[in-house]
N, C-alpha and C. Protein backbone atom coordinates (compact mmCIF):
# COMPACT_ATOMS: atom_id res chain seq x y z
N UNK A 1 0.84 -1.17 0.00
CA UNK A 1 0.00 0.00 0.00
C UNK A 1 0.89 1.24 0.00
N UNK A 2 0.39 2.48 -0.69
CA UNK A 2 1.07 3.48 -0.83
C UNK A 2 0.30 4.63 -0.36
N UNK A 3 0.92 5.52 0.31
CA UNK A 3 -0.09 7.08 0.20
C UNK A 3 0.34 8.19 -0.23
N UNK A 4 -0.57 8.74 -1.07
CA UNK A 4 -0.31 9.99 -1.75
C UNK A 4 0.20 11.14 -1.13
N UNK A 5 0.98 12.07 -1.01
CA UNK A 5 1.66 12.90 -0.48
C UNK A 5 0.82 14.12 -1.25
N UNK A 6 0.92 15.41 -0.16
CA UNK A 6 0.26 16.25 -0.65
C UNK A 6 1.34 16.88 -2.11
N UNK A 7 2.44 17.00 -2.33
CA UNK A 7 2.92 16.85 -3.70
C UNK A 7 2.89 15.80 -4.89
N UNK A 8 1.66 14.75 -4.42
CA UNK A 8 1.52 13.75 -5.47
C UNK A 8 2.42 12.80 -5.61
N UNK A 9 3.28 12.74 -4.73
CA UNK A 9 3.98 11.64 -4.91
C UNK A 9 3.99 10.45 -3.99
N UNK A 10 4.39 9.09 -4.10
CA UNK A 10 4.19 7.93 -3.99
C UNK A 10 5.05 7.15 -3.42
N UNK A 11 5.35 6.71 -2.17
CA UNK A 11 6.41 5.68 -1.89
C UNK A 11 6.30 4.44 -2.52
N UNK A 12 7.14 4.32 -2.98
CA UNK A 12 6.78 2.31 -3.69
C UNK A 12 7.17 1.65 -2.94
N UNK A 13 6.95 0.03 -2.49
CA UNK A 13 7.42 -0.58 -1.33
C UNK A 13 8.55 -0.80 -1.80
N UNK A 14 9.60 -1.25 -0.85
CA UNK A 14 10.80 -1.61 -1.10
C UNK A 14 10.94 -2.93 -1.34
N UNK A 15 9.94 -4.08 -1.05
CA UNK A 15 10.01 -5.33 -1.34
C UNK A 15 10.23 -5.14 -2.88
N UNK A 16 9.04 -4.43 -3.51
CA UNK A 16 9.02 -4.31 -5.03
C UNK A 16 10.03 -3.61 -5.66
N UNK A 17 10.88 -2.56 -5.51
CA UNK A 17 11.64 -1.41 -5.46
C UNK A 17 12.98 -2.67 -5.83
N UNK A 18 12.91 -3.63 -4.59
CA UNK A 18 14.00 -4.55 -4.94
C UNK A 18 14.19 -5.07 -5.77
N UNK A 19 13.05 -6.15 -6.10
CA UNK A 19 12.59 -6.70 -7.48
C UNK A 19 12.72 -6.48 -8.41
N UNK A 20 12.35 -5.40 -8.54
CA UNK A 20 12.34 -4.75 -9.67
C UNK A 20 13.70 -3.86 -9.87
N UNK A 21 14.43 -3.85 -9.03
CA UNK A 21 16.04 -3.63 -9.37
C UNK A 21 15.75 -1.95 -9.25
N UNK A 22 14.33 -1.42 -8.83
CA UNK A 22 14.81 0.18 -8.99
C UNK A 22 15.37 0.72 -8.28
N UNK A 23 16.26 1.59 -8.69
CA UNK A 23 16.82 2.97 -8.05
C UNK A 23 16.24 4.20 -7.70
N UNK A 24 17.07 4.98 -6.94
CA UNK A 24 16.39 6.87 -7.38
C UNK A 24 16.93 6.96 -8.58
N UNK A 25 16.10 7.63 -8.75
CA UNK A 25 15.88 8.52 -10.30
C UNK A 25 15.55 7.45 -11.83
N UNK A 26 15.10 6.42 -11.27
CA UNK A 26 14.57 5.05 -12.07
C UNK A 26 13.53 5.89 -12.81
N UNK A 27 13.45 5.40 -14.45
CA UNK A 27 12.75 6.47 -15.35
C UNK A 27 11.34 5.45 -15.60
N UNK A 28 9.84 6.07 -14.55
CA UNK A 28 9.11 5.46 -14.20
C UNK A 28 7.76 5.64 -15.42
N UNK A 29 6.89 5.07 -16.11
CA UNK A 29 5.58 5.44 -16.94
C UNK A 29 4.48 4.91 -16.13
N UNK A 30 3.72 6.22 -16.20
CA UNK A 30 2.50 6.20 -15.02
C UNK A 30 1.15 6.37 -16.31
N UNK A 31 0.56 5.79 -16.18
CA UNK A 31 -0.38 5.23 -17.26
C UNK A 31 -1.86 4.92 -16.35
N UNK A 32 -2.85 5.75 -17.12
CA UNK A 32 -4.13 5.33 -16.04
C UNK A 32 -4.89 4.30 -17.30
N UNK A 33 -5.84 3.50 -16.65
CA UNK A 33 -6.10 2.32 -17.35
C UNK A 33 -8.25 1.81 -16.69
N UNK A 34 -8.55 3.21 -17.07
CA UNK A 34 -9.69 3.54 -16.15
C UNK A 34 -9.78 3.98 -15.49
N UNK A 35 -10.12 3.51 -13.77
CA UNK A 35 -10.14 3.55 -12.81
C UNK A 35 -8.55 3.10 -12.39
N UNK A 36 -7.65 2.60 -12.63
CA UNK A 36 -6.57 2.22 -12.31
C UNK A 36 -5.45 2.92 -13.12
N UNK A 37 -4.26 3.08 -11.70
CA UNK A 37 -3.09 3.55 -12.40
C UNK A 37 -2.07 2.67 -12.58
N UNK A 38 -1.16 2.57 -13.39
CA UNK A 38 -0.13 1.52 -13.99
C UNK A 38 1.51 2.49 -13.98
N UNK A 39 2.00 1.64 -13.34
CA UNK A 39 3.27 2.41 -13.09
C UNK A 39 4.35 1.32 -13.51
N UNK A 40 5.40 1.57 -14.76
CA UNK A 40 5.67 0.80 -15.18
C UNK A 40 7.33 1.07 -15.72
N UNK A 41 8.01 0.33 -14.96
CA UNK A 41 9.51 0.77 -14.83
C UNK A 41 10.05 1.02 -16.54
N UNK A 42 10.94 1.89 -16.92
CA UNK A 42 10.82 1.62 -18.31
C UNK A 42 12.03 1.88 -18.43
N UNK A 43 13.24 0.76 -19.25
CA UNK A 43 14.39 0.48 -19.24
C UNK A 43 15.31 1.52 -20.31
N UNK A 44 16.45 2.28 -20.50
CA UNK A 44 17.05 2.77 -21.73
C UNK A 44 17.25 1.70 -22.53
N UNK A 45 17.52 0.68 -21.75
CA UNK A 45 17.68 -0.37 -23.31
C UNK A 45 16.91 -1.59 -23.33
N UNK A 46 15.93 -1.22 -23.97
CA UNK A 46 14.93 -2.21 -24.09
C UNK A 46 15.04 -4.08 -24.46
N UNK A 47 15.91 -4.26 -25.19
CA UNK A 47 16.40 -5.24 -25.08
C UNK A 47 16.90 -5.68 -23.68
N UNK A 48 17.90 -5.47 -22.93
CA UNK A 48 18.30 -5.50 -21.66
C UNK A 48 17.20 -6.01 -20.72
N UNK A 49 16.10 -5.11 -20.77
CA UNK A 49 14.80 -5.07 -19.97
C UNK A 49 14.58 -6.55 -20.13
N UNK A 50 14.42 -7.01 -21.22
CA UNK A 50 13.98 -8.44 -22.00
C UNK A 50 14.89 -9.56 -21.17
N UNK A 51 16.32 -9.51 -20.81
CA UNK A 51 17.23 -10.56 -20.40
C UNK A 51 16.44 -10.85 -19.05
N UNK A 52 16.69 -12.24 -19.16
CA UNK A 52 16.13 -13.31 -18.38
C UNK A 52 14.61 -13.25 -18.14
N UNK A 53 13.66 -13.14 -18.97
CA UNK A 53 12.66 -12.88 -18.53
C UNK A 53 11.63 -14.05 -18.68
N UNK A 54 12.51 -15.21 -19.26
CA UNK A 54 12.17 -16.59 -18.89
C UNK A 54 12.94 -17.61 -17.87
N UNK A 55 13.57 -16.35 -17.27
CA UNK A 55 14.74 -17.08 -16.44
C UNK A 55 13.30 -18.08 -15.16
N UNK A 56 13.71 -18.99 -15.20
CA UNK A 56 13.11 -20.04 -13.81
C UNK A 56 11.64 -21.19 -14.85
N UNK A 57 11.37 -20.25 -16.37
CA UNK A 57 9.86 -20.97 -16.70
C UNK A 57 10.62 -22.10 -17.26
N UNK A 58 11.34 -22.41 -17.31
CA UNK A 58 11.92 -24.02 -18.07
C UNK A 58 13.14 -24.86 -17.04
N UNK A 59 12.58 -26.66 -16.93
CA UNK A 59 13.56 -26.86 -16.01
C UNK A 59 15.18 -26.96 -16.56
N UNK A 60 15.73 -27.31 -18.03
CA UNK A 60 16.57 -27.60 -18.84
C UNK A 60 16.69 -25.68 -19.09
N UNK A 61 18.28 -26.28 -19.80
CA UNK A 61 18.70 -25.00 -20.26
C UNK A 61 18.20 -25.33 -22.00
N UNK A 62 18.65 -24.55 -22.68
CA UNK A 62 18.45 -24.83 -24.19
C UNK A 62 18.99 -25.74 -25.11
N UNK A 63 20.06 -26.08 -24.67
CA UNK A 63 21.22 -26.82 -25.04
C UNK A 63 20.45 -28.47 -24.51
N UNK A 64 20.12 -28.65 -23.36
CA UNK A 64 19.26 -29.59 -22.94
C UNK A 64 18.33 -30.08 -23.18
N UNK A 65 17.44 -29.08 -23.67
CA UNK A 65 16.32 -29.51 -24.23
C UNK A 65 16.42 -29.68 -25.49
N UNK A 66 17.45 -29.36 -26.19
CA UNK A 66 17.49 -30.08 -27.61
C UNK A 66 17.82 -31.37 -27.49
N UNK A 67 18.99 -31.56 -26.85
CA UNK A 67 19.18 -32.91 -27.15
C UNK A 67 18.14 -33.92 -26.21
N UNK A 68 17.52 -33.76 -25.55
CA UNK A 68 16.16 -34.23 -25.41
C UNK A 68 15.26 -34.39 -26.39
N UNK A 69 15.08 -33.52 -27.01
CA UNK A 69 13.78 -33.48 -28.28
C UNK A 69 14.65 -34.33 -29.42
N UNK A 70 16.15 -34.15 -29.33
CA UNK A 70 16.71 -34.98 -30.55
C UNK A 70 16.94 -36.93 -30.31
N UNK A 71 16.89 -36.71 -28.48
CA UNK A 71 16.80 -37.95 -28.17
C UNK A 71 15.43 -38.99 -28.53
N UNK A 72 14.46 -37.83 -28.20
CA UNK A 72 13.12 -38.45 -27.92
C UNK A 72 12.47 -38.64 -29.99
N UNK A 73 12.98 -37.74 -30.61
CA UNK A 73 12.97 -38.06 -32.21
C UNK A 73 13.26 -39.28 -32.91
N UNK A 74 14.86 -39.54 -32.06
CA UNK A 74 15.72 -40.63 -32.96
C UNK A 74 14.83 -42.05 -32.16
N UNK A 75 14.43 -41.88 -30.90
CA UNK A 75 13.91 -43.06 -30.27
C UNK A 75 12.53 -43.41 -31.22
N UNK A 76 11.59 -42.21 -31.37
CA UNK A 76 10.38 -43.10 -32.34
C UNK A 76 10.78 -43.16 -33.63
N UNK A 77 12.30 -42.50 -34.65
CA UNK A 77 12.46 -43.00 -35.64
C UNK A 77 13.01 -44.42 -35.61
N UNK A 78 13.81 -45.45 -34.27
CA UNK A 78 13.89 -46.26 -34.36
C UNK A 78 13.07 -46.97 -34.32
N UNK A 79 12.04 -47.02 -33.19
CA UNK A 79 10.33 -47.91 -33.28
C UNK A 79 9.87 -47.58 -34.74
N UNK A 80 9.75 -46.89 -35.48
CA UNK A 80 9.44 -46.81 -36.71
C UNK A 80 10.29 -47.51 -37.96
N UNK A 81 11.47 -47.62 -37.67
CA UNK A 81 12.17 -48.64 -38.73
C UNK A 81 12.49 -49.72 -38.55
N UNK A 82 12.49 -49.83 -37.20
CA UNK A 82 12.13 -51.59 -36.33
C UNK A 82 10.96 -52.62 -36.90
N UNK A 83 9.46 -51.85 -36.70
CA UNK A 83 8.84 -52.12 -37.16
C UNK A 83 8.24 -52.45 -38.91
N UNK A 84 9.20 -51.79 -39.30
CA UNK A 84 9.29 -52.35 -40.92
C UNK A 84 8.99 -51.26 -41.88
């Protein structure tokens, strides 16, 4: 929870502040979305922003999961030429 300061401004929690890697003077986009405001950290280098942002959704790295998918390929092309 945050409260508005009579100059309009906003403490952000620091749990999130962490997370989100911000600093002072972090270059912030405040965006209303109705009834709701959207405050949305916004990186100089947008690519950058992008790194790791699948970091934790896969248990294999990339390299791993190929040769998995190349393992699990060559295994039903052998049941397939086994069988005739």
């Amino acid at each position: 929870m945050a409260i508005l300061s009579t100059k309009g401004q906003i403490v952000i929690p620091e749990e999130i502040r962490t997370a989100l890697e911000l600093k002072p003077g972090a270059d912030i986009a405040v965006e209303r979305l109705d009834n709701n405001i959207l405050l949305m950290p916004r990186h100089k280098d947008p690519l950058k922003a992008l790194l790791g942002l699948t970091k934790g959704m896969f248990e294999d790295d990339a390299v791993t999961m190929i040769r998995k998918s190349r393992d699990r390929d060559n295994e039903i092309d052998n049941r397939e030429t086994w069988r005739g």
